[in-house]
Protein backbone atom coordinates (compact mmCIF):
# COMPACT_ATOMS: atom_id res chain seq x y z
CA UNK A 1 0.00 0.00 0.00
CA UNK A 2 1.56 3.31 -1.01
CA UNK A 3 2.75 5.66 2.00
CA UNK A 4 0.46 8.63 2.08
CA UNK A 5 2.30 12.48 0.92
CA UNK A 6 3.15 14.63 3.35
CA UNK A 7 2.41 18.49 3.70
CA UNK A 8 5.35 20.88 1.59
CA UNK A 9 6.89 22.79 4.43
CA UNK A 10 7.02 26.15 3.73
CA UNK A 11 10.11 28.02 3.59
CA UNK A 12 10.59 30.97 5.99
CA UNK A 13 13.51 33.39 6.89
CA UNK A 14 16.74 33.15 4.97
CA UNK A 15 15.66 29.74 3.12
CA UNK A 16 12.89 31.54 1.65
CA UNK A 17 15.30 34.47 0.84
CA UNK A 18 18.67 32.06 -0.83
CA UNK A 19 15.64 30.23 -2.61
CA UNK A 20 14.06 33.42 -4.55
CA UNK A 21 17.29 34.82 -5.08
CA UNK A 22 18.52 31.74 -6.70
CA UNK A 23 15.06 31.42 -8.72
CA UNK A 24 16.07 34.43 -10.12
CA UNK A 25 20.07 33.82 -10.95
CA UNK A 26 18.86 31.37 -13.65
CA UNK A 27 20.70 31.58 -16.84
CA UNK A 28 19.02 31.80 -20.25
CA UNK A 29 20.95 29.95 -22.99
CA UNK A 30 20.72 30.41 -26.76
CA UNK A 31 19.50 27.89 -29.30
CA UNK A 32 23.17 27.31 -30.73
CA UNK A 33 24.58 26.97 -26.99
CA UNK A 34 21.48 24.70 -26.00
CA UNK A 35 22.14 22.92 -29.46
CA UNK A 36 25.63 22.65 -28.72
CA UNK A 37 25.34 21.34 -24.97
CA UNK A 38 23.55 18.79 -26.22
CA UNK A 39 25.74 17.68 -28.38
CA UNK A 40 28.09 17.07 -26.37
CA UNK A 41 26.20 15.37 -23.60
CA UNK A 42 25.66 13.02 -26.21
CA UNK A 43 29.31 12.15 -27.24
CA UNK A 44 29.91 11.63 -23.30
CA UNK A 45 26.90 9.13 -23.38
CA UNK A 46 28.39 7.33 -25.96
CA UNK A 47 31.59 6.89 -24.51
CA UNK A 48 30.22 6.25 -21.48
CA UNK A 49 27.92 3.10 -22.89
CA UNK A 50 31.58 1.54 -24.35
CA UNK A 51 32.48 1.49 -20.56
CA UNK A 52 29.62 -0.03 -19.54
CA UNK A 53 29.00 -3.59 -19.59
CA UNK A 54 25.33 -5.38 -18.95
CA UNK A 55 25.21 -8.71 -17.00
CA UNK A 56 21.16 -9.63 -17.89
């Protein structure tokens, strides 16, 4: 049987503060950097699945 959810606390004082402050510190990115990161995540994948070996 599945554990029931529990009430979000809410965030008071300087939590509440670092937390809004970093919600607004987030960086935009361009297409061609977005395009780019991605790219490049996916060469690491790949390199990362010749490491990798499956015992099924």
């Amino acid at each position: 049987m599945a554990r029931p959810i529990r009430e979000t606390p809410i965030l008071t004082g300087e939590d509440a503060e670092r937390f809004v402050r970093q919600m607004q510190e987030v960086e935009s990115r361009s297409p061609e950097e977005r395009e780019a990161r991605r790219k490049a995540f996916k060469e690491r994948v790949k390199e990362a699945k010749k490491l990798i070996t499956f015992c099924w």
